[in-house]
PDB file of N, CA and C in Angstrom:
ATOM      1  N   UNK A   1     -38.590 -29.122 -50.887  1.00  0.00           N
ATOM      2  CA  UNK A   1     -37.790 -28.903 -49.705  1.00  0.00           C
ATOM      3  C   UNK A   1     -38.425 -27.842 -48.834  1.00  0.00           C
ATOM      4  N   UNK A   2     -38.820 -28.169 -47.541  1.00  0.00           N
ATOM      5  CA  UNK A   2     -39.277 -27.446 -46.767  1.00  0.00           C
ATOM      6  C   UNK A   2     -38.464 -26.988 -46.096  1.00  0.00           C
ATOM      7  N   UNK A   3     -37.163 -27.220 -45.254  1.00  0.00           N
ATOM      8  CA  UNK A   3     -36.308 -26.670 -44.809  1.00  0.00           C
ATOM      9  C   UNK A   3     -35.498 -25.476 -45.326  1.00  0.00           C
ATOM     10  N   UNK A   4     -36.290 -24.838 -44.485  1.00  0.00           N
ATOM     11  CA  UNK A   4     -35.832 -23.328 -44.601  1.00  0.00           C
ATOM     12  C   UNK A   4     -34.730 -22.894 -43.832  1.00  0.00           C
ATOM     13  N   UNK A   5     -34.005 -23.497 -42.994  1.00  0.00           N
ATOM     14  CA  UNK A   5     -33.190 -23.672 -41.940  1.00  0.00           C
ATOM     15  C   UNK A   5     -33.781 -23.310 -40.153  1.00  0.00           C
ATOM     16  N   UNK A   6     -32.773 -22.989 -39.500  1.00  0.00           N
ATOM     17  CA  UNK A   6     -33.580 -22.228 -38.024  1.00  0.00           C
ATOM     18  C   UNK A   6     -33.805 -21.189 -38.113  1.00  0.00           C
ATOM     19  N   UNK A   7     -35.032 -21.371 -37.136  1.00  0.00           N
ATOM     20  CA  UNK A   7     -35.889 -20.071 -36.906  1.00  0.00           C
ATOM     21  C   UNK A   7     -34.982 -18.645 -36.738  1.00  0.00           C
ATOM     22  N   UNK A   8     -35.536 -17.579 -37.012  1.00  0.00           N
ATOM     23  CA  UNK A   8     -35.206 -16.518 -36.334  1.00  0.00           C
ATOM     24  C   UNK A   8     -35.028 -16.181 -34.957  1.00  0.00           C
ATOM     25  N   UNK A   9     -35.897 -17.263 -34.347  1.00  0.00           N
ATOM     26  CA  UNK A   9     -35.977 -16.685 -32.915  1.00  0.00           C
ATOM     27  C   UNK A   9     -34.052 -17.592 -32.314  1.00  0.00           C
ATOM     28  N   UNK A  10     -34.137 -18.722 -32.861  1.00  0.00           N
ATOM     29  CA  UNK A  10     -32.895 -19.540 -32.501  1.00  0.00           C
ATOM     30  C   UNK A  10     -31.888 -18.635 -32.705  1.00  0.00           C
ATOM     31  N   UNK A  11     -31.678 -18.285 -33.915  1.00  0.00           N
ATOM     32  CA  UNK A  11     -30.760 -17.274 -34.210  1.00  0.00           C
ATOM     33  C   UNK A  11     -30.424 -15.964 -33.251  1.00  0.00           C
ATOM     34  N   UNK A  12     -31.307 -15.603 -32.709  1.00  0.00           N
ATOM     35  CA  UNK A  12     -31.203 -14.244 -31.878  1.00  0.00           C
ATOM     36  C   UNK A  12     -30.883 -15.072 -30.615  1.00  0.00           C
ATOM     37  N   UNK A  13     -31.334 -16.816 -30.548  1.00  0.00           N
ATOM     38  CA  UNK A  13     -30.730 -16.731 -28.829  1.00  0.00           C
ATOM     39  C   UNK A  13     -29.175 -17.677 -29.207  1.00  0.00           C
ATOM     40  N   UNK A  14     -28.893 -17.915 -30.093  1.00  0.00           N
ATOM     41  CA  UNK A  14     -27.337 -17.908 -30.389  1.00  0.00           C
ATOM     42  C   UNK A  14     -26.992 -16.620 -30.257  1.00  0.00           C
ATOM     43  N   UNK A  15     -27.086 -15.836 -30.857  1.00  0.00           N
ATOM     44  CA  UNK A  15     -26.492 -14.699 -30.512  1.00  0.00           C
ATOM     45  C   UNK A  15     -26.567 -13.872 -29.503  1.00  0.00           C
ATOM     46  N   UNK A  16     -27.545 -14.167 -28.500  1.00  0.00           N
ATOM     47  CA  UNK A  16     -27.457 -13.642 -27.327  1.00  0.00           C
ATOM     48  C   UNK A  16     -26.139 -14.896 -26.409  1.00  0.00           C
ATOM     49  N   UNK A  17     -26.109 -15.932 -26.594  1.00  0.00           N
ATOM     50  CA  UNK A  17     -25.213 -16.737 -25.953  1.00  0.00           C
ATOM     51  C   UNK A  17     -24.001 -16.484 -26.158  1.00  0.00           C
ATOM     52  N   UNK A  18     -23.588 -15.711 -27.571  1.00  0.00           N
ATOM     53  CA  UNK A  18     -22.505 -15.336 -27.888  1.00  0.00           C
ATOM     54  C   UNK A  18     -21.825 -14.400 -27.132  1.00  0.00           C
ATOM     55  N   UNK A  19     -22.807 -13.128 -27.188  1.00  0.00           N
ATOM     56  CA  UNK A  19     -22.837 -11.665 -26.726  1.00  0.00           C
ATOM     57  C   UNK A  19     -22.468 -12.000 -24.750  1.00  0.00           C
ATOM     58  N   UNK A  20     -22.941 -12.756 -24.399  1.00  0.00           N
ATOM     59  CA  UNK A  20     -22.918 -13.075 -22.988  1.00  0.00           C
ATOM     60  C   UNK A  20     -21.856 -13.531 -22.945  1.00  0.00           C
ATOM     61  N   UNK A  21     -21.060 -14.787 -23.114  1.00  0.00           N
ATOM     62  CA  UNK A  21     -20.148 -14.877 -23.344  1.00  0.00           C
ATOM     63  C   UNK A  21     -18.845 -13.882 -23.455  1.00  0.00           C
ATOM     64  N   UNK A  22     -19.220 -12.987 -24.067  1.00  0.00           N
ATOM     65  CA  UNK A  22     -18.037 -12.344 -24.579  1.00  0.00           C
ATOM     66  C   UNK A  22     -18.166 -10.881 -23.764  1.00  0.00           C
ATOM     67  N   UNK A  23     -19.225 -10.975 -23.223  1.00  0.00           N
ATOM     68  CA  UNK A  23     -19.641  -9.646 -22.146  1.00  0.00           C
ATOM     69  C   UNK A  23     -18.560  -9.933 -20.393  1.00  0.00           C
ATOM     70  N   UNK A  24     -19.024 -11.599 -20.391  1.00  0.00           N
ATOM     71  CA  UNK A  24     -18.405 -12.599 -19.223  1.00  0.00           C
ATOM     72  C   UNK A  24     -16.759 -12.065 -19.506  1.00  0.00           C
ATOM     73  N   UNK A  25     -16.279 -12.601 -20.718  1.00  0.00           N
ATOM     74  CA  UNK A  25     -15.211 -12.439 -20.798  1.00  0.00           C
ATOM     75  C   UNK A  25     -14.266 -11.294 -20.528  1.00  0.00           C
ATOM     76  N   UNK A  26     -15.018 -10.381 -21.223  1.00  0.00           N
ATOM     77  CA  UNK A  26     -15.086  -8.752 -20.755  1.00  0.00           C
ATOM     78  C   UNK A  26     -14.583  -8.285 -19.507  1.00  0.00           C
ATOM     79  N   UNK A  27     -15.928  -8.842 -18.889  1.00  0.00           N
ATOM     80  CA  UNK A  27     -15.629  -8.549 -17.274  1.00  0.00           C
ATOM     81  C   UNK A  27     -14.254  -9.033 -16.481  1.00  0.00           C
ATOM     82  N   UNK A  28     -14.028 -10.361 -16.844  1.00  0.00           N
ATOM     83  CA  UNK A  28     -12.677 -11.025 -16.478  1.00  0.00           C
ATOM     84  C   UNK A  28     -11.459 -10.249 -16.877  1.00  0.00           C
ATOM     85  N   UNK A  29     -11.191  -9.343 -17.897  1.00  0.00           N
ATOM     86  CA  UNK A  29     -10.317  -9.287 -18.642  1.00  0.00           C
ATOM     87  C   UNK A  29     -10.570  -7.829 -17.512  1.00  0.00           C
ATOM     88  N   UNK A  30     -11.362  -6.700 -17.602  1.00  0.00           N
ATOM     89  CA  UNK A  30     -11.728  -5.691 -16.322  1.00  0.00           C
ATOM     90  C   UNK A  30     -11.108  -6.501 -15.257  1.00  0.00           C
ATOM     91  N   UNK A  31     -11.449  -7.429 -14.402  1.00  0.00           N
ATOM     92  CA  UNK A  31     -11.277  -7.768 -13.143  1.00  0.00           C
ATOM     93  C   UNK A  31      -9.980  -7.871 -13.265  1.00  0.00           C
ATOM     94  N   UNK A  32      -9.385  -8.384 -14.194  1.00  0.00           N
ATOM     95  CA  UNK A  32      -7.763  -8.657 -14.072  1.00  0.00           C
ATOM     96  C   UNK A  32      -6.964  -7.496 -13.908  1.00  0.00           C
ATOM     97  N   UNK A  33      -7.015  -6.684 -14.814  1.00  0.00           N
ATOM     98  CA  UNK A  33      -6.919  -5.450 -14.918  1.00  0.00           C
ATOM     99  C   UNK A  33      -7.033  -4.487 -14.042  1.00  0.00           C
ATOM    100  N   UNK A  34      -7.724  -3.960 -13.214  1.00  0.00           N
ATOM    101  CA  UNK A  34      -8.368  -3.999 -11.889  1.00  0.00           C
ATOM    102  C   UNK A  34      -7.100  -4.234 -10.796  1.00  0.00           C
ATOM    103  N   UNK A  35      -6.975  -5.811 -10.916  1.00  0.00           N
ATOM    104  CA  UNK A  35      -5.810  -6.354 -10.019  1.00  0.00           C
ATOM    105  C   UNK A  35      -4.419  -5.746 -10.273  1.00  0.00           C
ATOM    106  N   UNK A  36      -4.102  -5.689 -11.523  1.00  0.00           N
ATOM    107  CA  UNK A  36      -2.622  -5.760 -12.072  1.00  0.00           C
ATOM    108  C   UNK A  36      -2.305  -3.878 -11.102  1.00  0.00           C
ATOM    109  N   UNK A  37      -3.479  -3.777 -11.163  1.00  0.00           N
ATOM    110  CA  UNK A  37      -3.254  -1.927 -11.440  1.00  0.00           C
ATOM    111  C   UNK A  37      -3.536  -1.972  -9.673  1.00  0.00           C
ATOM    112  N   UNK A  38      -4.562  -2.799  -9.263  1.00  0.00           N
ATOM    113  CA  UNK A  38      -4.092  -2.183  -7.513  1.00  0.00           C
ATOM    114  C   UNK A  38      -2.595  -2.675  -7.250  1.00  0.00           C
ATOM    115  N   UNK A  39      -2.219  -4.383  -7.536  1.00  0.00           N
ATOM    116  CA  UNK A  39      -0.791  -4.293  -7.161  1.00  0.00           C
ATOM    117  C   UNK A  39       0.241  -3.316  -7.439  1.00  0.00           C
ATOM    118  N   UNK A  40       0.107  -2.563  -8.887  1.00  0.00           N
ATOM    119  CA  UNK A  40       1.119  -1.833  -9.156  1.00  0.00           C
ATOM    120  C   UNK A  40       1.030  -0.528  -8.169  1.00  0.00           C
ATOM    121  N   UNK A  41      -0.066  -0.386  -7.776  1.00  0.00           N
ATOM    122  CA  UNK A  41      -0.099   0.630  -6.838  1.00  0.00           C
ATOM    123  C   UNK A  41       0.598   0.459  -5.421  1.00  0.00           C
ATOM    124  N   UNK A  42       0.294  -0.897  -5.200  1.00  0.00           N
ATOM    125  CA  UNK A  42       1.017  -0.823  -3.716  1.00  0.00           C
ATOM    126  C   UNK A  42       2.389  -1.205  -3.899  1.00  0.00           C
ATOM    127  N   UNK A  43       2.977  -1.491  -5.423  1.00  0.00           N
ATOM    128  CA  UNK A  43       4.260  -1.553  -5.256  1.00  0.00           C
ATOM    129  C   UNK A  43       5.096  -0.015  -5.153  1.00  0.00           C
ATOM    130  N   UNK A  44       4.253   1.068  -5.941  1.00  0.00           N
ATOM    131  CA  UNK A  44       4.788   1.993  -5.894  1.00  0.00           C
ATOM    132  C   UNK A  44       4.439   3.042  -4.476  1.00  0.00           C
ATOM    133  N   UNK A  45       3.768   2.369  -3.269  1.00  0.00           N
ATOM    134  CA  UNK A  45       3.339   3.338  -2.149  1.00  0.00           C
ATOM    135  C   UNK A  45       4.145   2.411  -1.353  1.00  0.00           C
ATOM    136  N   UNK A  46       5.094   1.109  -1.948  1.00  0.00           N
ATOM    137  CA  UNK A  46       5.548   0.492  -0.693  1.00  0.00           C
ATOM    138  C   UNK A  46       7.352   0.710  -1.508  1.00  0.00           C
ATOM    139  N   UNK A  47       7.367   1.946  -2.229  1.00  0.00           N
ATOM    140  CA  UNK A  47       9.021   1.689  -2.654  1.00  0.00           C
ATOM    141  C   UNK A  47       9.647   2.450  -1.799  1.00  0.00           C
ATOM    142  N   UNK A  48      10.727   2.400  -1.903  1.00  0.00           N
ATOM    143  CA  UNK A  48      11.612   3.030  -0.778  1.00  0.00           C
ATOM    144  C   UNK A  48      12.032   4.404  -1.597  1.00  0.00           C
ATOM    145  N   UNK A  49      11.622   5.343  -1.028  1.00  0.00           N
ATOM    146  CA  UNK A  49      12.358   6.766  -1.274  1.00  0.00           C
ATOM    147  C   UNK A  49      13.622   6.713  -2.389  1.00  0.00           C
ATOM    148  N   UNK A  50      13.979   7.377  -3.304  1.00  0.00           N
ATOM    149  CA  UNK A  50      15.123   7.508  -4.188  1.00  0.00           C
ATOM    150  C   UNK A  50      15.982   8.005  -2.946  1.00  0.00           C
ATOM    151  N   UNK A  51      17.213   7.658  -3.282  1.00  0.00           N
ATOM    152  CA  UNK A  51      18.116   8.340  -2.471  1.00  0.00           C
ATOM    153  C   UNK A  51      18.520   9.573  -2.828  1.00  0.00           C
ATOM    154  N   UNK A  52      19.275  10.459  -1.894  1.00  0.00           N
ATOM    155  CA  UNK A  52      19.759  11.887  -2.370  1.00  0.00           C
ATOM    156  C   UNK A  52      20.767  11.959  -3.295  1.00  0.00           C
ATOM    157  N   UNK A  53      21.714  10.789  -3.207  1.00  0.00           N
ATOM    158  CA  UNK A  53      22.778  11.170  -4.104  1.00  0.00           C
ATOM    159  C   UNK A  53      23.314   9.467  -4.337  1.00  0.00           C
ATOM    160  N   UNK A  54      23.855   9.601  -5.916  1.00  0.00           N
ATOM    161  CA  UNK A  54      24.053   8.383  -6.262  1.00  0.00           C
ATOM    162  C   UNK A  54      26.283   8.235  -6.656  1.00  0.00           C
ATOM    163  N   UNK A  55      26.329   7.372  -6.315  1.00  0.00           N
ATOM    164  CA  UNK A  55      27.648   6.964  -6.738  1.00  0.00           C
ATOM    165  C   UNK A  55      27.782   5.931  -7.924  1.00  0.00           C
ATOM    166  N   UNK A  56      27.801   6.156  -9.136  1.00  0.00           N
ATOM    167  CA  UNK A  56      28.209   5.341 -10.585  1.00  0.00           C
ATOM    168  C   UNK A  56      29.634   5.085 -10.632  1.00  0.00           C
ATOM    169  N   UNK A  57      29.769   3.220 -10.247  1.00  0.00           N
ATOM    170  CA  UNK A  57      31.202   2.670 -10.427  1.00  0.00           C
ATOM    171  C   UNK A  57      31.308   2.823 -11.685  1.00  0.00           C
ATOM    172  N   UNK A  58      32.614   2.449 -12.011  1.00  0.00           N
ATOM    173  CA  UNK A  58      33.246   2.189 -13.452  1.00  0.00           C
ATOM    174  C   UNK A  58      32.621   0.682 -13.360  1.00  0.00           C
ATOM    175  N   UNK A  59      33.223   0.218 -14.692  1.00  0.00           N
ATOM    176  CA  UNK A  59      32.864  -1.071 -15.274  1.00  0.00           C
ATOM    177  C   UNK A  59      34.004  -2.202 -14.572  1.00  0.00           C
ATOM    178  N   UNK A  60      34.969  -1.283 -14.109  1.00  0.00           N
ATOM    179  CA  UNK A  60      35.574  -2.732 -13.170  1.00  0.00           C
ATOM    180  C   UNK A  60      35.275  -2.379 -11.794  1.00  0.00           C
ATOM    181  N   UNK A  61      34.301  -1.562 -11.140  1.00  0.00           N
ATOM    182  CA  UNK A  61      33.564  -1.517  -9.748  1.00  0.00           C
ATOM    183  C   UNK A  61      34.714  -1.202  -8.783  1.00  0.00           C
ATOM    184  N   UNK A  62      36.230  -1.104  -9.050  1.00  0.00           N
ATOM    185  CA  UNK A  62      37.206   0.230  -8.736  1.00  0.00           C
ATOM    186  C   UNK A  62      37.159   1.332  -8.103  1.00  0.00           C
ATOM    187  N   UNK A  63      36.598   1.839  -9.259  1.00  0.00           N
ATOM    188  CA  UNK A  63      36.598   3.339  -9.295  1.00  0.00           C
ATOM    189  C   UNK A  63      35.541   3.647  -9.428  1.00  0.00           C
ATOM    190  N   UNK A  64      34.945   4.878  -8.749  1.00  0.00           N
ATOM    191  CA  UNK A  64      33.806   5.669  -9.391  1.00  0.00           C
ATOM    192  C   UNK A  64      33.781   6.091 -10.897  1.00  0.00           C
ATOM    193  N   UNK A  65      33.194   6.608 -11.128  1.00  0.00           N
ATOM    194  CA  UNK A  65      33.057   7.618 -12.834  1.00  0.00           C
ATOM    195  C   UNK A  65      32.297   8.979 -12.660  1.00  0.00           C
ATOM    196  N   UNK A  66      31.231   8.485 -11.704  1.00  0.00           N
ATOM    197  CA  UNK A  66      30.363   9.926 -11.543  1.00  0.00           C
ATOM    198  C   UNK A  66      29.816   9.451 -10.580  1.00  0.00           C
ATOM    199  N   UNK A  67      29.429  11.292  -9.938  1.00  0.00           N
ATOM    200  CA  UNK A  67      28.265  11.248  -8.786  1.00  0.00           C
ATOM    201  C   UNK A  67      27.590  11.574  -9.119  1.00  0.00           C
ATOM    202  N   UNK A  68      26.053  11.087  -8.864  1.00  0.00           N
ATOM    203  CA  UNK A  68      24.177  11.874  -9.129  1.00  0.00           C
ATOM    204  C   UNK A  68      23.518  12.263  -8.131  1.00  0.00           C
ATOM    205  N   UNK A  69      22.887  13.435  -8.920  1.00  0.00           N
ATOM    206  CA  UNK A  69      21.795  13.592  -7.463  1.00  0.00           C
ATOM    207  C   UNK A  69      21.199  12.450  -7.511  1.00  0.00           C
ATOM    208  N   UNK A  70      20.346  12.254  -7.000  1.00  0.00           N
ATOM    209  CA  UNK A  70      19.350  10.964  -6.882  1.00  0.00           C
ATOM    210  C   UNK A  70      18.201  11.036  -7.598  1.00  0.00           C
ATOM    211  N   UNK A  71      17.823  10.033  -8.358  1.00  0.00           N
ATOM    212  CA  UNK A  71      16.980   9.991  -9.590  1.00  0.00           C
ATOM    213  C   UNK A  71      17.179  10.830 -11.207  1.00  0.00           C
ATOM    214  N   UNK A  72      18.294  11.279 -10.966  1.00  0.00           N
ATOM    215  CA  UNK A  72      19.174  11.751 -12.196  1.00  0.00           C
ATOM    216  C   UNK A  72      18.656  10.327 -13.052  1.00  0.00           C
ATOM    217  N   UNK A  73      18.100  10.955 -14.517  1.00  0.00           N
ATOM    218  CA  UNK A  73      17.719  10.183 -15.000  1.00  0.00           C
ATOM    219  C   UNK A  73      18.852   9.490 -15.988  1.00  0.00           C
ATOM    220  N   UNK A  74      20.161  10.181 -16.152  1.00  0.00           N
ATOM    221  CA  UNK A  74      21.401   9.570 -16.415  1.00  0.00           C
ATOM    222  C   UNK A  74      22.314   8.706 -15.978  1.00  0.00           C
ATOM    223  N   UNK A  75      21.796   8.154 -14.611  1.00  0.00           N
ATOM    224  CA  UNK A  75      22.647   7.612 -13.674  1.00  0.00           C
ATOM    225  C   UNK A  75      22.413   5.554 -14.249  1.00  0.00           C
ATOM    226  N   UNK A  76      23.450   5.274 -14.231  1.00  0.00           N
ATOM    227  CA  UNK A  76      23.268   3.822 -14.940  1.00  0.00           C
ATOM    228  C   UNK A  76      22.718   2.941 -13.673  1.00  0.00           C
ATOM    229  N   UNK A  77      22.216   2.137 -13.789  1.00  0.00           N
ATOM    230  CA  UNK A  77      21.727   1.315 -13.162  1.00  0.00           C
ATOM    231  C   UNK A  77      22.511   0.793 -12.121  1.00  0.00           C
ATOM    232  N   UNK A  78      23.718   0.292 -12.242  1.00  0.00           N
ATOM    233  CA  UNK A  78      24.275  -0.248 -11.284  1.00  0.00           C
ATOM    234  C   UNK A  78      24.955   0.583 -10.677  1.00  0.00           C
ATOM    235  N   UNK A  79      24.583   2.243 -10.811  1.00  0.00           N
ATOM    236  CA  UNK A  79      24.736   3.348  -9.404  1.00  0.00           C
ATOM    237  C   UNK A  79      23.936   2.783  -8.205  1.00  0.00           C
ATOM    238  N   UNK A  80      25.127   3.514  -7.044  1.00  0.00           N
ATOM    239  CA  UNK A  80      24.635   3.455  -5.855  1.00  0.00           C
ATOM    240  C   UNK A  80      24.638   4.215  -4.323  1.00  0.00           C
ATOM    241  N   UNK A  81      23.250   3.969  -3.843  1.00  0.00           N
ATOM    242  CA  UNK A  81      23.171   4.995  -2.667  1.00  0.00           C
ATOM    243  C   UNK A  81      24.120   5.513  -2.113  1.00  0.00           C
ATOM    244  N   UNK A  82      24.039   7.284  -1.581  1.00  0.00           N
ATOM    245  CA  UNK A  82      25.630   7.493  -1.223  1.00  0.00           C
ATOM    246  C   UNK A  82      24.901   8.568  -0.616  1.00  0.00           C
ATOM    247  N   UNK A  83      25.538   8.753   1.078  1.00  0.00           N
ATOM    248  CA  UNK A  83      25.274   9.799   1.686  1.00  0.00           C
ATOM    249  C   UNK A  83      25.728  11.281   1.291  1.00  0.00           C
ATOM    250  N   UNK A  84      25.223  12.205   1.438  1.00  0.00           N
ATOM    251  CA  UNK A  84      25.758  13.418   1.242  1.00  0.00           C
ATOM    252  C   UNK A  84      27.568  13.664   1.378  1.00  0.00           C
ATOM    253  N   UNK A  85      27.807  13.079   2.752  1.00  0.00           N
ATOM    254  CA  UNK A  85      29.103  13.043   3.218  1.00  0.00           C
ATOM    255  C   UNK A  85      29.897  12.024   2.088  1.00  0.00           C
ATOM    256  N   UNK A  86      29.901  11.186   1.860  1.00  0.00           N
ATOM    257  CA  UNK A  86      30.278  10.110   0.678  1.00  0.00           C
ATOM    258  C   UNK A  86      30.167  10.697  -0.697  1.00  0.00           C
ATOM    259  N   UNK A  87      28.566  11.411  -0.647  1.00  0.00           N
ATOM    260  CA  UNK A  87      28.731  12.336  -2.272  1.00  0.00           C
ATOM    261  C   UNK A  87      30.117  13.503  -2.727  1.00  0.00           C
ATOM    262  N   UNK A  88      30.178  14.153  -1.354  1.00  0.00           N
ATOM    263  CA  UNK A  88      31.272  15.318  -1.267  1.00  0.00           C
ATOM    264  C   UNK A  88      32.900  14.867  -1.284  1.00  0.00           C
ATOM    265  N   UNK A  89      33.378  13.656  -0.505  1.00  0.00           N
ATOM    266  CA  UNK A  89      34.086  13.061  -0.733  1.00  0.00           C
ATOM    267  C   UNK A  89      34.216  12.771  -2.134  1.00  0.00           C
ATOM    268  N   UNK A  90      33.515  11.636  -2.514  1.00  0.00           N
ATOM    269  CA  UNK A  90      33.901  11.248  -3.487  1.00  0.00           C
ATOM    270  C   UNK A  90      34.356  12.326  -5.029  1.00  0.00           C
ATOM    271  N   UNK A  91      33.888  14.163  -4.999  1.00  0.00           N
ATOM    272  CA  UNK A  91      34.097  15.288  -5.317  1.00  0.00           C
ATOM    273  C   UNK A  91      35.527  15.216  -5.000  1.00  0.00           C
ATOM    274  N   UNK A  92      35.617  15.582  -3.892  1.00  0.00           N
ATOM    275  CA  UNK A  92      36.715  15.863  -3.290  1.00  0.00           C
ATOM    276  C   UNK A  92      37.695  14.672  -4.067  1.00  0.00           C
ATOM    277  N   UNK A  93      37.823  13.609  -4.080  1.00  0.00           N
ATOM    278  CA  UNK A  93      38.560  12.378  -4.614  1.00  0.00           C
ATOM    279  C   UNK A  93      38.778  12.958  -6.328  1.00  0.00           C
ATOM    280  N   UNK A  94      38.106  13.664  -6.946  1.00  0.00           N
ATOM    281  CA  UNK A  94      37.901  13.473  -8.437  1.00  0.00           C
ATOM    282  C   UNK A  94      37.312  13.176  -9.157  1.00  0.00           C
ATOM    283  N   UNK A  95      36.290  12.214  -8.575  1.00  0.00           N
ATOM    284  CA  UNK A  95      35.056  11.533  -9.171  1.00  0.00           C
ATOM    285  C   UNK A  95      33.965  12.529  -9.892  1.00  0.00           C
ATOM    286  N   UNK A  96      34.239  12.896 -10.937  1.00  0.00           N
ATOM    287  CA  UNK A  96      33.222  13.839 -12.047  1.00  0.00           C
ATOM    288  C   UNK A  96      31.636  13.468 -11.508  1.00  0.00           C
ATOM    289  N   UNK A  97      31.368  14.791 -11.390  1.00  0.00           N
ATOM    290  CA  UNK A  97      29.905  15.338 -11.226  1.00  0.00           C
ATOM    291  C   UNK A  97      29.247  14.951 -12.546  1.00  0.00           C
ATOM    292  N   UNK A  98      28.147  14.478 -12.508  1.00  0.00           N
ATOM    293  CA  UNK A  98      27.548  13.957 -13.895  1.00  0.00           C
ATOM    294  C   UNK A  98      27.010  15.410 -14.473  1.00  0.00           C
ATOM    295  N   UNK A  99      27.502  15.756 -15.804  1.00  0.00           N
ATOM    296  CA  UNK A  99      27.137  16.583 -16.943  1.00  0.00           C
ATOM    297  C   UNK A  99      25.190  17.408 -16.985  1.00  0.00           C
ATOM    298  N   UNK A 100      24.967  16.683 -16.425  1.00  0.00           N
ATOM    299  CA  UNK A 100      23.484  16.409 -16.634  1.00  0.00           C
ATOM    300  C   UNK A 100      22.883  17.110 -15.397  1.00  0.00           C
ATOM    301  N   UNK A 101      22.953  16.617 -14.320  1.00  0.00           N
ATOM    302  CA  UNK A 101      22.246  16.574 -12.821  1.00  0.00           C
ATOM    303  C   UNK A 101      23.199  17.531 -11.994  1.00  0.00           C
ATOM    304  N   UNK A 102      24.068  17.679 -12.269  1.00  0.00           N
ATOM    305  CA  UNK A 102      25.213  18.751 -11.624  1.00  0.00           C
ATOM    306  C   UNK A 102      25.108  18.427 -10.042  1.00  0.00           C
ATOM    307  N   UNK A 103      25.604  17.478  -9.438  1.00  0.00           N
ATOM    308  CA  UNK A 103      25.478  17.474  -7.980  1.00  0.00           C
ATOM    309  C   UNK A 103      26.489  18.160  -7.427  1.00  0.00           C
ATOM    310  N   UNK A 104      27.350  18.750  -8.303  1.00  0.00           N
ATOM    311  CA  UNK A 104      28.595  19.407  -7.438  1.00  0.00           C
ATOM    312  C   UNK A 104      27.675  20.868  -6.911  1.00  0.00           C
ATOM    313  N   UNK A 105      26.771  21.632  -7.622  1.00  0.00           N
ATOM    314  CA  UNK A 105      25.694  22.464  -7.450  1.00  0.00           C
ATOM    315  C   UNK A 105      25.087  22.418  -6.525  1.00  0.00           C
ATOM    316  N   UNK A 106      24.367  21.734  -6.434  1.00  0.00           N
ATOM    317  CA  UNK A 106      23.193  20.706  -5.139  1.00  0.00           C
ATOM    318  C   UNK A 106      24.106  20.626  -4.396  1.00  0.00           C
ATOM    319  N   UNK A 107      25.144  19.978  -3.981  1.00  0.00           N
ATOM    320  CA  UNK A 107      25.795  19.982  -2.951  1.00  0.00           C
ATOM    321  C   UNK A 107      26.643  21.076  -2.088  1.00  0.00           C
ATOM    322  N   UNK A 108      26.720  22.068  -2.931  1.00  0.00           N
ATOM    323  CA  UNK A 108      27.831  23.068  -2.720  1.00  0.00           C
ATOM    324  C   UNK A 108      28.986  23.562  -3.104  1.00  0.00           C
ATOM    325  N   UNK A 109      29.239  22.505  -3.766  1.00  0.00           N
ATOM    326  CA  UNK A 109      31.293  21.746  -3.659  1.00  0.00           C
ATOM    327  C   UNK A 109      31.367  22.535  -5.144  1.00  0.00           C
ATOM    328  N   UNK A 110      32.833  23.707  -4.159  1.00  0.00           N
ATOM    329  CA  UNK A 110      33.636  24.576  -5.324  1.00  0.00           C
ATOM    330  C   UNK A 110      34.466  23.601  -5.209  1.00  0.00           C
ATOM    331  N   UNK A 111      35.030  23.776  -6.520  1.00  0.00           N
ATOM    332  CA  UNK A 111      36.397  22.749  -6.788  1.00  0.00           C
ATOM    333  C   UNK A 111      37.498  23.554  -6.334  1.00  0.00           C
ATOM    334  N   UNK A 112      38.625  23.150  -6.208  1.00  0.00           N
ATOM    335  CA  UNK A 112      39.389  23.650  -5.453  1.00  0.00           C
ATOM    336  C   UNK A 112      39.104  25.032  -4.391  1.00  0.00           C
TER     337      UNK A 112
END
């Protein structure tokens, strides 16, 4: 039996076809990457300002529960934008200052 199998040299250009391949791939997986990260950028240079102060309904959308400063990282999700004048009111109404963010502070508002 003379078959010794393939050459050495075959072998090194499989494995250069491999290496290329997976260099190609590389790059794609960079380029994507690349993309994901400029969009995320212009989503965050095209967001709209946090607001100053947040209003948190109750669970039957009623009543308030609390006011936030704005971006209070306690404020539930389905809080919402509320002017200064609307923040103080809603003080004034009873609506508890959130524990956390103290907007009755930030705002001014002695209780009685």
């Amino acid at each position: 039996m003379n078959d010794s199998g393939p050459s050495r040299l075959t072998l090194l250009r499989f494995l250069e076809r491999v290496q290329v391949r997976d260099l190609e791939r590389t790059r794609r997986w960079i380029a994507d990457e690349e993309r994901r990260e400029a969009e995320r950028q212009r989503g965050v240079k095209a967001r709209p300002p946090a607001p100053d102060w947040l209003i948190e309904p109750g669970l039957n959308r009623g009543t308030a529960v609390y006011v936030h400063v704005g971006g209070c990282w306690n404020a539930a999700k389905r809080s919402r934008a509320a002017s200064r004048e609307h923040a103080l009111r809603a003080l004034t109404e009873g609506v508890k200052p959130c524990p956390q963010c103290r907007p009755d502070n930030a705002l001014g508002f002695l209780d009685g």
